[in-house]
N, C-alpha and C. Protein backbone atom coordinates (compact mmCIF):
# COMPACT_ATOMS: atom_id res chain seq x y z
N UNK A 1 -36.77 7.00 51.28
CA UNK A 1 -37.86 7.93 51.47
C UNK A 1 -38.72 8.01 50.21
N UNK A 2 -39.60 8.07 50.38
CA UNK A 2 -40.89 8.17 49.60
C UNK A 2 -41.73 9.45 49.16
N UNK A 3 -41.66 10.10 48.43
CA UNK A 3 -42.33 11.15 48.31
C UNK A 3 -43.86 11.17 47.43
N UNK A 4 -44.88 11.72 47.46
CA UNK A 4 -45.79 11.58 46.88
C UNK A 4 -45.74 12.24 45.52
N UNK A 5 -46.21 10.88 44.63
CA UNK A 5 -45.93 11.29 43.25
C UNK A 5 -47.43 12.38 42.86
N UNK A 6 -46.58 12.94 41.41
CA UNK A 6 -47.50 13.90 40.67
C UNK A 6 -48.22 12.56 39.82
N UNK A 7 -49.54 13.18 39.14
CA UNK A 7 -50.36 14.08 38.96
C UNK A 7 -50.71 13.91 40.71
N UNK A 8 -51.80 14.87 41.06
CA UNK A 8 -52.47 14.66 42.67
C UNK A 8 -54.12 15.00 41.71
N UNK A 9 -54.64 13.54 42.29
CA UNK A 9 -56.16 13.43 42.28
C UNK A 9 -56.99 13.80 43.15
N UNK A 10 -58.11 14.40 42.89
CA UNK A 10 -59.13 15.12 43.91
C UNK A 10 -60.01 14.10 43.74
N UNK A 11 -60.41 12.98 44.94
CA UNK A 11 -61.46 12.31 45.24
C UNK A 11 -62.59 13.02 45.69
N UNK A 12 -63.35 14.64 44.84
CA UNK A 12 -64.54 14.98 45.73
C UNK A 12 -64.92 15.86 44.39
N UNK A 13 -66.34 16.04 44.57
CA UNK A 13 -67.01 16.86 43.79
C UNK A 13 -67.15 18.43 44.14
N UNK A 14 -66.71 18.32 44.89
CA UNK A 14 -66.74 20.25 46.01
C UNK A 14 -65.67 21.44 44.77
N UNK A 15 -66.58 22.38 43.99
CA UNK A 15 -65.94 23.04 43.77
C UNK A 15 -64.62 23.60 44.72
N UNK A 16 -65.61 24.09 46.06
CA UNK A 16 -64.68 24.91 47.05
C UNK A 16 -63.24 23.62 47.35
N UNK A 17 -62.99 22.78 47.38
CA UNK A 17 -61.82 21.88 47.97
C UNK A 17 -60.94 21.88 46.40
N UNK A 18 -61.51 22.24 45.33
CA UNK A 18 -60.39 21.61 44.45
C UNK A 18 -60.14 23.71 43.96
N UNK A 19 -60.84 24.66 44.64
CA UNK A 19 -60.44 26.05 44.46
C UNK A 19 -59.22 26.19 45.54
N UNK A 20 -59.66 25.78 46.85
CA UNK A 20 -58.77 26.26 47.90
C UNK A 20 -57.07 25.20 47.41
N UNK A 21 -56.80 24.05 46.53
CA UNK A 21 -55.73 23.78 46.51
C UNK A 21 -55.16 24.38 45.40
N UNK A 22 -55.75 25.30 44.31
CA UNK A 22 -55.59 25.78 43.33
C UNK A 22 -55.20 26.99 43.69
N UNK A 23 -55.98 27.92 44.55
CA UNK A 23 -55.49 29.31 45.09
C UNK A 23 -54.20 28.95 45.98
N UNK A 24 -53.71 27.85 46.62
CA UNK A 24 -52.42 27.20 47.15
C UNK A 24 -50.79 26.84 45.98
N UNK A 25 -51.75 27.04 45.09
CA UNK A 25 -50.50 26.55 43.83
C UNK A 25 -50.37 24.79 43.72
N UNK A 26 -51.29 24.34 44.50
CA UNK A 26 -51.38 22.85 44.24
C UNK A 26 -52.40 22.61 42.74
N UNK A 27 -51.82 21.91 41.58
CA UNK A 27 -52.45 21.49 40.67
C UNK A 27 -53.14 20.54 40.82
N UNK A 28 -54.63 19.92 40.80
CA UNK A 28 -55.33 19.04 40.66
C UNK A 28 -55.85 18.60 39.51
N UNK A 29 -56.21 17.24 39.42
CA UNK A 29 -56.90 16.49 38.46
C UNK A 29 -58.04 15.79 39.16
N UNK A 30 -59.65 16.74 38.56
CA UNK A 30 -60.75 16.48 39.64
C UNK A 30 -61.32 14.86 39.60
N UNK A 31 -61.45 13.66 40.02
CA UNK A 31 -61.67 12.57 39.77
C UNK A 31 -62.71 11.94 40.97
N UNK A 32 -64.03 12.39 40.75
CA UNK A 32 -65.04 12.40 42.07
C UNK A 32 -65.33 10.89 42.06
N UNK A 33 -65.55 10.05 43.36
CA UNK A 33 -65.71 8.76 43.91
C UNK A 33 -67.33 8.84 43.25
N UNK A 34 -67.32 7.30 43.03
CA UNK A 34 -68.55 6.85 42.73
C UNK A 34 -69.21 5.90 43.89
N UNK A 35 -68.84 6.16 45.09
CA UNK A 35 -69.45 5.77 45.93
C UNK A 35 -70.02 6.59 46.47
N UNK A 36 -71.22 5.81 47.17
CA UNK A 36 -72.13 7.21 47.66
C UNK A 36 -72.18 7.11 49.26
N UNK A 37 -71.29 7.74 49.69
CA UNK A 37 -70.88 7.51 51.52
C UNK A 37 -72.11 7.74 51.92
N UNK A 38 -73.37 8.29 51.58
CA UNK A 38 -74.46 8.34 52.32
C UNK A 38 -75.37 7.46 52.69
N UNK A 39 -75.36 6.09 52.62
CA UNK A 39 -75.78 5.37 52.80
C UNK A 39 -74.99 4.58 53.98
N UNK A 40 -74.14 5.04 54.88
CA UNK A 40 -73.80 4.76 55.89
C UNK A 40 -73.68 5.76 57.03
N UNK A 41 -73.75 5.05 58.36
CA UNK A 41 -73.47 5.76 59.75
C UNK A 41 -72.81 5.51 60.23
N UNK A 42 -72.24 6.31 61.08
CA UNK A 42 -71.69 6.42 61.78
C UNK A 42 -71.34 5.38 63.10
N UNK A 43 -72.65 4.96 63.31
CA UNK A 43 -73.05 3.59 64.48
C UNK A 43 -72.48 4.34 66.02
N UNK A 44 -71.19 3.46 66.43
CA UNK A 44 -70.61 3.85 67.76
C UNK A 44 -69.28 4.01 67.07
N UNK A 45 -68.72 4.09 66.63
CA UNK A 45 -67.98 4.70 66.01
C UNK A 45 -67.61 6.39 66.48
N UNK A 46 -66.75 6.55 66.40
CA UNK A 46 -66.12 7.54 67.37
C UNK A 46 -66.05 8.58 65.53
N UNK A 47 -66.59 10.00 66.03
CA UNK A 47 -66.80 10.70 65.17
C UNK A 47 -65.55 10.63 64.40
N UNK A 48 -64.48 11.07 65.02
CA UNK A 48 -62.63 11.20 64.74
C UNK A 48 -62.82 10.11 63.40
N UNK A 49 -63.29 9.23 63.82
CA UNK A 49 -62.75 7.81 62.72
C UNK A 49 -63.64 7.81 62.03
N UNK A 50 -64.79 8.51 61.85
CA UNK A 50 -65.43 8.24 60.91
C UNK A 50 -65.31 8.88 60.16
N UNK A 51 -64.93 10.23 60.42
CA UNK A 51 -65.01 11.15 59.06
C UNK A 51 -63.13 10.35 58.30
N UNK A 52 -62.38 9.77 59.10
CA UNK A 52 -61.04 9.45 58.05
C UNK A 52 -61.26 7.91 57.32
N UNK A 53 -62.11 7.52 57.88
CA UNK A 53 -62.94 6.28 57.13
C UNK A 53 -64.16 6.90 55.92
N UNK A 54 -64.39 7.52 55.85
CA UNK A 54 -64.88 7.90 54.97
C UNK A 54 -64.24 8.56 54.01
N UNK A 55 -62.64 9.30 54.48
CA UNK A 55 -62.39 9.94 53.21
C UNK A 55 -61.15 8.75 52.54
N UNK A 56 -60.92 7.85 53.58
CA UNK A 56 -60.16 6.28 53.13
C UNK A 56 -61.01 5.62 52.48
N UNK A 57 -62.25 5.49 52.47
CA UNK A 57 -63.44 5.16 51.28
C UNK A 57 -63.30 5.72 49.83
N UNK A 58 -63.30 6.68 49.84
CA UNK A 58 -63.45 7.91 48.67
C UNK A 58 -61.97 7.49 48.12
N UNK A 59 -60.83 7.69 48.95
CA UNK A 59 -59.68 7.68 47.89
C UNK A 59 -59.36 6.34 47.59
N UNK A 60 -60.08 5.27 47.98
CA UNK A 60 -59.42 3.94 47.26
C UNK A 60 -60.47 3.71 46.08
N UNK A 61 -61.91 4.11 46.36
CA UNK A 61 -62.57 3.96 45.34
C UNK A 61 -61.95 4.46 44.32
N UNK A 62 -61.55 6.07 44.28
CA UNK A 62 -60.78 6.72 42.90
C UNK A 62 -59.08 5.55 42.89
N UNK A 63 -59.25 5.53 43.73
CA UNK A 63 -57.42 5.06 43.15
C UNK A 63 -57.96 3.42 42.06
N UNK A 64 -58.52 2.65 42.71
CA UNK A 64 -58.89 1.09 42.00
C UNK A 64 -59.67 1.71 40.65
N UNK A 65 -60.04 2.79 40.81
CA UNK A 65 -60.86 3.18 39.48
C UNK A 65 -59.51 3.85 38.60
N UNK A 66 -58.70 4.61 38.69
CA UNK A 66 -57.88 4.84 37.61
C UNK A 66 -57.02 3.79 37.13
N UNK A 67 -56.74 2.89 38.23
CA UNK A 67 -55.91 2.04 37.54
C UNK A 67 -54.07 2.44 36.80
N UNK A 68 -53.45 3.61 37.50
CA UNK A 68 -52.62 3.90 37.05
C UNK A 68 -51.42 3.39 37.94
N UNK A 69 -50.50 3.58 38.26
CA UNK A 69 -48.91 3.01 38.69
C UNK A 69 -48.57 4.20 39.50
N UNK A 70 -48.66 5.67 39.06
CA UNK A 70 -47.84 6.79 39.35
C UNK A 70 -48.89 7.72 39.63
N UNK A 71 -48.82 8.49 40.74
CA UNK A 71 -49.83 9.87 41.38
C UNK A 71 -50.66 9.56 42.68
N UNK A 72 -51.32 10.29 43.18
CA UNK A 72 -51.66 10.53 44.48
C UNK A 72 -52.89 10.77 44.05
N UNK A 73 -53.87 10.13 45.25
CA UNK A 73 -55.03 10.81 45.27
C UNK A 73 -55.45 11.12 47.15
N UNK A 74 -56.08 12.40 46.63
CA UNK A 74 -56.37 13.02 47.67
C UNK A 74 -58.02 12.96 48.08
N UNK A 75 -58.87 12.51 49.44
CA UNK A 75 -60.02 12.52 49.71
C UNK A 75 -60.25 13.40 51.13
N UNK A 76 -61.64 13.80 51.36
CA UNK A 76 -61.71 14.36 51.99
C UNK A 76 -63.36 14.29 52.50
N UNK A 77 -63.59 14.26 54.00
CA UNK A 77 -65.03 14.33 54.24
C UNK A 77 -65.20 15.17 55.45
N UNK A 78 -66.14 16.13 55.49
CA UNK A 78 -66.41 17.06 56.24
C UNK A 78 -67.99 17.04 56.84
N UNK A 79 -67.84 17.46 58.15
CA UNK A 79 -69.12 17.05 59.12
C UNK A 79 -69.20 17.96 59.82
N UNK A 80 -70.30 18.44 60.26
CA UNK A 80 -70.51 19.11 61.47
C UNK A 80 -71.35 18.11 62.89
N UNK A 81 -70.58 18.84 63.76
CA UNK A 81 -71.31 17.96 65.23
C UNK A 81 -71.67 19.13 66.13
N UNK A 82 -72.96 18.48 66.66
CA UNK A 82 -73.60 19.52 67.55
C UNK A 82 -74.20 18.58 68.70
N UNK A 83 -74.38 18.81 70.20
CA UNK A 83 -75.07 17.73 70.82
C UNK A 83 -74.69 16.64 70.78
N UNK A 84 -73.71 15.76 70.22
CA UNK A 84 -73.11 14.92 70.00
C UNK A 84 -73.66 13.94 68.62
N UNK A 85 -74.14 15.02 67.94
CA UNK A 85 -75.06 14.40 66.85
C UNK A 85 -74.03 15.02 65.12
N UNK A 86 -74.23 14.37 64.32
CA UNK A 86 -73.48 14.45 63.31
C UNK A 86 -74.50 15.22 62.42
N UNK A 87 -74.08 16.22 61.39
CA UNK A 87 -74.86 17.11 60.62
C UNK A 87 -73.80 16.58 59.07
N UNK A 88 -74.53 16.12 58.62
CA UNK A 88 -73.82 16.15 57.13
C UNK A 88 -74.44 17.15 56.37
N UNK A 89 -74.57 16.97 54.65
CA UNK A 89 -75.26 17.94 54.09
C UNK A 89 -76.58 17.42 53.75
N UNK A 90 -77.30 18.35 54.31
CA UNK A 90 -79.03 18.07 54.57
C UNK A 90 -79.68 17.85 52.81
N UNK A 91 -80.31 17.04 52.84
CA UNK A 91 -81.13 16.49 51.74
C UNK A 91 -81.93 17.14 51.57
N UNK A 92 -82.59 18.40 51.96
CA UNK A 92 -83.71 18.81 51.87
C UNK A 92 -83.63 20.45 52.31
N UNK A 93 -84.49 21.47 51.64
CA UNK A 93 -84.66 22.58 52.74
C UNK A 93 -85.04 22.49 53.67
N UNK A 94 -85.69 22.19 53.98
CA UNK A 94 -86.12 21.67 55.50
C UNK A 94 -85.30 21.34 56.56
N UNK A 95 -84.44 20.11 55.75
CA UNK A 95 -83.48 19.51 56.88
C UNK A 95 -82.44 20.61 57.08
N UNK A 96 -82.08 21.46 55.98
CA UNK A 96 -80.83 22.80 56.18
C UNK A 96 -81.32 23.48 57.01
N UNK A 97 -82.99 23.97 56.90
CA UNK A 97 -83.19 24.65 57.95
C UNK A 97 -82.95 24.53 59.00
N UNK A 98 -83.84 23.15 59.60
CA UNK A 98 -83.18 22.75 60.87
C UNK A 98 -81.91 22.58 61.42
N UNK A 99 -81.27 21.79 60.80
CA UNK A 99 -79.63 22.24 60.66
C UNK A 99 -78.96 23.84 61.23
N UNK A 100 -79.59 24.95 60.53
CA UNK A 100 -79.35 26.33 61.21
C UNK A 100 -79.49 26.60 61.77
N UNK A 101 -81.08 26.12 62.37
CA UNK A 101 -81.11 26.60 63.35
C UNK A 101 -81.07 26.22 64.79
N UNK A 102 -80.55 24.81 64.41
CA UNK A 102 -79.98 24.08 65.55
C UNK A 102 -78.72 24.75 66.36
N UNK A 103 -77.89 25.47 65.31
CA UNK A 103 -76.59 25.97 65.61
C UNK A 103 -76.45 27.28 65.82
N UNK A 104 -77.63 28.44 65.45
CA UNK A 104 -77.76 29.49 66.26
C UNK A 104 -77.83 29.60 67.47
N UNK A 105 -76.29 30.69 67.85
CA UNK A 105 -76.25 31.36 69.24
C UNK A 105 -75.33 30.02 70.06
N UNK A 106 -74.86 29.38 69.17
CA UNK A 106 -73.90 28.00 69.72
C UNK A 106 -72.74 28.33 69.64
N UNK A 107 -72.13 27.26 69.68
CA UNK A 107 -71.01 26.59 69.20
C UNK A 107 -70.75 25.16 68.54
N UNK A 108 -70.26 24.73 67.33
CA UNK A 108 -70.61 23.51 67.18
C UNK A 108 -68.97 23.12 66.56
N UNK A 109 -68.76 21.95 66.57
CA UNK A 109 -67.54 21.60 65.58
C UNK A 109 -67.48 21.10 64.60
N UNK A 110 -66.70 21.28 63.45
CA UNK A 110 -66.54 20.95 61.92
C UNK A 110 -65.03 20.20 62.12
N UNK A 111 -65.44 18.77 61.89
CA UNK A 111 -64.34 18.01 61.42
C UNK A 111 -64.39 17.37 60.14
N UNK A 112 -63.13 17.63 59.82
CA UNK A 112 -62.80 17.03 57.89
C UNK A 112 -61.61 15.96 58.15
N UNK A 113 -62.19 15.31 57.68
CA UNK A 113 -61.13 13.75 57.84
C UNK A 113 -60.52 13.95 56.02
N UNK A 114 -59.02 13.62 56.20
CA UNK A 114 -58.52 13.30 55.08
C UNK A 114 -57.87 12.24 54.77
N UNK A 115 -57.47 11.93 53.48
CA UNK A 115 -56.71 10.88 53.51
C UNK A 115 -55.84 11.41 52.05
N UNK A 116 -54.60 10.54 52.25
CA UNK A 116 -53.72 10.63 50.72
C UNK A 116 -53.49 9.24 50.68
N UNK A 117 -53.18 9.02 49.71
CA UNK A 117 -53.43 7.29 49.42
C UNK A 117 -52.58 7.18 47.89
N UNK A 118 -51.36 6.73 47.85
CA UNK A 118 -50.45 6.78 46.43
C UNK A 118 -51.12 5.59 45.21
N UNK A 119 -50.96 6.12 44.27
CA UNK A 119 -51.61 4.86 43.04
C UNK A 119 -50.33 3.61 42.88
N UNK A 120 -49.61 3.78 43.93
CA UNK A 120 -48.56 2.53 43.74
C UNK A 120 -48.60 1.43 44.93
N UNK A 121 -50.09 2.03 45.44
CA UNK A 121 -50.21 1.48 46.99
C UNK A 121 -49.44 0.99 47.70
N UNK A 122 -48.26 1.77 47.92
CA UNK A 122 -46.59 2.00 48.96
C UNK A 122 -47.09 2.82 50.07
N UNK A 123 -48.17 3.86 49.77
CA UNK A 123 -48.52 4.53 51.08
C UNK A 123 -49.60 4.81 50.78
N UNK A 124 -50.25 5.59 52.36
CA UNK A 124 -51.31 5.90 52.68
C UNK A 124 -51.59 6.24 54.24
N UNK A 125 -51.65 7.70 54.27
CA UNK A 125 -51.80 8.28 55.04
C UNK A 125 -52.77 9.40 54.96
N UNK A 126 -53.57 9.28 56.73
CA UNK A 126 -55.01 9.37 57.06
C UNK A 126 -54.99 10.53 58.20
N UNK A 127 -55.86 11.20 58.58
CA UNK A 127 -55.86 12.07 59.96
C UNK A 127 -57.42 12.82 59.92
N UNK A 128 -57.01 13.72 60.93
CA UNK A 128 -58.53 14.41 60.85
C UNK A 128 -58.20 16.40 61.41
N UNK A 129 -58.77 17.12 61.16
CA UNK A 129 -58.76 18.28 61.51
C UNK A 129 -60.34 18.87 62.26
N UNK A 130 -59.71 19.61 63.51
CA UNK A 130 -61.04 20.36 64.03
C UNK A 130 -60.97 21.42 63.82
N UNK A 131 -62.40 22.19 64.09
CA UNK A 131 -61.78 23.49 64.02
C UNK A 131 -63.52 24.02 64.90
N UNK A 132 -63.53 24.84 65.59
CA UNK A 132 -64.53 25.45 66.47
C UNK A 132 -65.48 26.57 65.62
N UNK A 133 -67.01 26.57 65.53
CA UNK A 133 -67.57 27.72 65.03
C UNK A 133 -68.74 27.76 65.81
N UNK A 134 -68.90 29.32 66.06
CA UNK A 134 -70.02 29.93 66.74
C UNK A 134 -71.06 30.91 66.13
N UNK A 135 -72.06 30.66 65.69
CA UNK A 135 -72.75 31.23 65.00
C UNK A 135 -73.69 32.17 65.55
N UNK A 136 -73.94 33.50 65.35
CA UNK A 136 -75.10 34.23 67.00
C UNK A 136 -76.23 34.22 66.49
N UNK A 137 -76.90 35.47 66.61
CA UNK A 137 -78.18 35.35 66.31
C UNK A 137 -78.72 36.14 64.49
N UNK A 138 -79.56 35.29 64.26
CA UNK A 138 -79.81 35.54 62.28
C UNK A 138 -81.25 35.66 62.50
N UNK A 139 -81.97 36.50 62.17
CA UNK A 139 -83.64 36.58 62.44
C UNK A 139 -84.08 35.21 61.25
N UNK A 140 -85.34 35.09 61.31
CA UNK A 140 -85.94 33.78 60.52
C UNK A 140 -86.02 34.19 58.71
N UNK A 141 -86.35 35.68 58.74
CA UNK A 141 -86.03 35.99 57.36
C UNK A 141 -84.66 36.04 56.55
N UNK A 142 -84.11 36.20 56.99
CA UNK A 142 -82.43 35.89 56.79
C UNK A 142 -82.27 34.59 56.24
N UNK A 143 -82.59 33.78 57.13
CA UNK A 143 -82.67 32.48 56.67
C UNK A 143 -83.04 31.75 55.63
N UNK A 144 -84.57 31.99 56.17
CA UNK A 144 -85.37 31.98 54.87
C UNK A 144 -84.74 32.03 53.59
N UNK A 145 -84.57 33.28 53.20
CA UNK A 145 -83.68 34.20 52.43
C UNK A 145 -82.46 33.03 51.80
N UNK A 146 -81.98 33.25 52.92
CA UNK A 146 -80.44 32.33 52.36
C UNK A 146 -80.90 30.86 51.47
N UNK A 147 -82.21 29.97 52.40
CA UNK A 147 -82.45 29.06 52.11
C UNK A 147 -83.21 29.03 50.63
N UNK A 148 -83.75 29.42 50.34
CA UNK A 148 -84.15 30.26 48.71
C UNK A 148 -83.02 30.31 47.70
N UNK A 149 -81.99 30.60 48.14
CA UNK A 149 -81.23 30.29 46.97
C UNK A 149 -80.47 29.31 46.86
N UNK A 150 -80.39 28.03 47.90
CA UNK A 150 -80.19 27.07 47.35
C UNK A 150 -78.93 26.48 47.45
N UNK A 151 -77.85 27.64 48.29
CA UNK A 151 -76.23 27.71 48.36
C UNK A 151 -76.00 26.48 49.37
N UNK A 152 -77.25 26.26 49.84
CA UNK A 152 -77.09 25.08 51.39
C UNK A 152 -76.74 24.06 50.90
N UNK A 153 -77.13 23.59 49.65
CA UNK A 153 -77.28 22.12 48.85
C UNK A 153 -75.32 21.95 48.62
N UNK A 154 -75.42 20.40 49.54
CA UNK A 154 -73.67 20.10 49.45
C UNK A 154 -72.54 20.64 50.41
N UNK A 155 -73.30 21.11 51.64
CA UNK A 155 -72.34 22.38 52.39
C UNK A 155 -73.02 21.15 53.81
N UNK A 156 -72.06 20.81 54.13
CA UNK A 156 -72.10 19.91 55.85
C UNK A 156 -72.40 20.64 56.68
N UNK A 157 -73.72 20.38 57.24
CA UNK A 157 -74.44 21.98 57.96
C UNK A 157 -75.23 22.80 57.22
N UNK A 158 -75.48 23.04 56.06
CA UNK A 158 -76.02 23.58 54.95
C UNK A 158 -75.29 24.79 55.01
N UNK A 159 -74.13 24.89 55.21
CA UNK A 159 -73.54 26.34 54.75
C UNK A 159 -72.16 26.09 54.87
N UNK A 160 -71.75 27.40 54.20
CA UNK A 160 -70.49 27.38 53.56
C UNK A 160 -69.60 28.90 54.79
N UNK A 161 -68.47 28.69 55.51
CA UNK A 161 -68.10 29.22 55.83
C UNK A 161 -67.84 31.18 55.08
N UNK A 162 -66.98 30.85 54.21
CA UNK A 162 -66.67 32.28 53.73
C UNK A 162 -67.62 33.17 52.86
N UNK A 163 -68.91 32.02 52.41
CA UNK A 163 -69.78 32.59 51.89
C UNK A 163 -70.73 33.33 52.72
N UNK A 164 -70.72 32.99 54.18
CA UNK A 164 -71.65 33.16 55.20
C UNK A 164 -71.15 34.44 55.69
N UNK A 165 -69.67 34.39 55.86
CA UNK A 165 -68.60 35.46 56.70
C UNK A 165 -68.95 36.62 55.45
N UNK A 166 -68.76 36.03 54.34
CA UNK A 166 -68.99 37.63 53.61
C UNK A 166 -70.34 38.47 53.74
N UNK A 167 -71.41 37.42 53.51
CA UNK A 167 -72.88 37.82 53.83
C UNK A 167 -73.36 38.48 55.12
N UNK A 168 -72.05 38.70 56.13
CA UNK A 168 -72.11 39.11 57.36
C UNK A 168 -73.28 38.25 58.12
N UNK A 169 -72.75 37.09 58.37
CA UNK A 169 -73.54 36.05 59.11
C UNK A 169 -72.40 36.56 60.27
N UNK A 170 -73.10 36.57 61.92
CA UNK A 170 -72.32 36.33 62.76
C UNK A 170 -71.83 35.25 63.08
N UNK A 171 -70.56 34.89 62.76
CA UNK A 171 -69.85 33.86 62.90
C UNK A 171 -68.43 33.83 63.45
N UNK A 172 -67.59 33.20 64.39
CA UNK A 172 -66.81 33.20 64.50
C UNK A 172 -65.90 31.52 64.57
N UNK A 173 -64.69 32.03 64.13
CA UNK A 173 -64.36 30.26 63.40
C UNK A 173 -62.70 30.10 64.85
N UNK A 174 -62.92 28.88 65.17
CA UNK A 174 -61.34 28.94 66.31
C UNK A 174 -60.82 27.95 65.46
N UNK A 175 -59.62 27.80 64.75
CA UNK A 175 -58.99 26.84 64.03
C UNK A 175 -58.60 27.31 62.62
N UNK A 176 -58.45 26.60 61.70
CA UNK A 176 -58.65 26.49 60.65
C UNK A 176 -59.42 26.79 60.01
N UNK A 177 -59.84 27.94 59.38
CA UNK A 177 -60.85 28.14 58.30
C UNK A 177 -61.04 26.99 57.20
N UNK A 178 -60.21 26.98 56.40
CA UNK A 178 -60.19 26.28 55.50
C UNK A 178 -60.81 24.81 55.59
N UNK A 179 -60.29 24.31 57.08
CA UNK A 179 -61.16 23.15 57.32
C UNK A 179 -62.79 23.22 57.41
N UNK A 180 -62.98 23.97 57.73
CA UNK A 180 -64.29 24.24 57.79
C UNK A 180 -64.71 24.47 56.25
N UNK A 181 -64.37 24.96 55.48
CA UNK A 181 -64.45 25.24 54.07
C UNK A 181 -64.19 23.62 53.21
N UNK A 182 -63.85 22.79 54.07
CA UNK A 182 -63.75 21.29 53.32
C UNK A 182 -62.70 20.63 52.79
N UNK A 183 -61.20 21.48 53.59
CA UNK A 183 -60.04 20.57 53.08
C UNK A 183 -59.38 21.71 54.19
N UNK A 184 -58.78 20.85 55.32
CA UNK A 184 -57.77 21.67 56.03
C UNK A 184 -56.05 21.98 55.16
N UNK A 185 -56.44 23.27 54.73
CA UNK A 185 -54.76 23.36 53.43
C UNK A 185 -53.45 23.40 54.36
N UNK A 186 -53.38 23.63 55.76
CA UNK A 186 -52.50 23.72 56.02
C UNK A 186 -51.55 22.33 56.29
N UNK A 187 -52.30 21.69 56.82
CA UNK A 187 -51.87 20.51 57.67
C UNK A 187 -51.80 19.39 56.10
N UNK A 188 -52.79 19.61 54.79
CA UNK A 188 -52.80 19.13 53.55
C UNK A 188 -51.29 19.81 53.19
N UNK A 189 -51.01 20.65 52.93
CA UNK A 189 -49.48 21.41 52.17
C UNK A 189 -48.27 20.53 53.08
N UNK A 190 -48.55 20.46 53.97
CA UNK A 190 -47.41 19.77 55.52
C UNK A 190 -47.18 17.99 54.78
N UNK A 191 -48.70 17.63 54.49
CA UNK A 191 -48.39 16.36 54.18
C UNK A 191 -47.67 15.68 52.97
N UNK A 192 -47.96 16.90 51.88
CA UNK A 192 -47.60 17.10 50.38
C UNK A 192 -46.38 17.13 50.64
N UNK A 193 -46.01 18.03 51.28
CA UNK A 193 -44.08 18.43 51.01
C UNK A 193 -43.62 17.26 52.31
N UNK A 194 -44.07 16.12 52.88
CA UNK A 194 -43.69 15.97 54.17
C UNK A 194 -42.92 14.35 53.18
N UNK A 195 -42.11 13.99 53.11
CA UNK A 195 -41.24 12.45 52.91
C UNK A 195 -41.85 11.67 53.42
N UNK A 196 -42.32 9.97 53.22
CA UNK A 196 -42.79 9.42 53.68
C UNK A 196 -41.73 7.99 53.60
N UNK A 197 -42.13 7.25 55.19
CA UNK A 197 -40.93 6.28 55.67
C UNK A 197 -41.05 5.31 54.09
């Protein structure tokens, strides 16, 4: 049996993903991919596989880049789908806007594909998490508002779950919070402590 070695590397630049394994008691060492997944689509590609192909992107880039024998690195990519259309994080105010207000008074889904991937390349293991959110109704100044300060920039969908829930955005989440927040911790803690063949 195989267990995943220490240090554990964070393949992502997301404050919020390397807070939520820290408020978990998981120690990280932040080590963001120098690839820039945005320059690809999705194609026909089945959403499921794309977001764990993308975060199997991210953690081999960091792993061939440290170059070490011993530790884990951890990646992660998060999407929103609406209409059968993929929402990453919008390049623009504009595009966040639209983005919002595509998803007012909906329902849309947030999937985060992960991956763990060992620096002794013995393993590597991949999956994906859903989780359901419904957003109601936000008048246009609200928005506005929100979009002004800028919190949209880096948030899949242009927003950030618990920042939204505190701001009393009507929102309601079926799943996993945390996934939606950009690293599902539960099913992540399951894989950490889980032996591998």
């Amino acid at each position: 049996m195989i267990q995943w070695e220490q240090p554990l590397f964070l393949a992502s630049t997301s404050p919020r993903r390397e807070k939520l394994l820290k408020e978990s008691g998981i120690e990280v060492i932040s080590s963001p991919p120098r690839c820039d997944d945005g320059v690809f689509t999705c194609g026909t590609m089945s959403v499921e596989r794309w977001v764990q192909s993308l975060s199997v992107l991210k953690a081999q880039n960091v792993a061939q880049r440290l170059e070490k024998n011993s530790g884990t690195v951890l990646a992660a990519d998060t999407v929103c789908v609406i209409d059968g259309q993929i929402l990453g994080q919008p390049k623009s105010e504009e595009e966040a806007r639209d983005m919002l207000h595509s998803m007012l008074n909906r329902t849309h889904d947030v999937l985060t594909g992960w991956c763990l991937s060992s620096l002794n390349q013995l393993c590597l293991s991949c999956g994906y998490e859903s989780s359901e959110i419904t957003i109601g109704s936000i008048d246009d100044e609200e928005i506005e508002k929100y979009l002004r300060t800028s919190n949209w920039e880096g948030k899949a969908g242009g927003y950030n779950l618990s920042d939204r829930v505190d701001a009393g955005w009507p929102i309601v989440c079926v799943g996993d919070p945390t996934n939606v927040m950009g690293l599902p911790m539960n099913r992540i803690q399951q894989e950490l402590a889980r032996d591998r063949d």
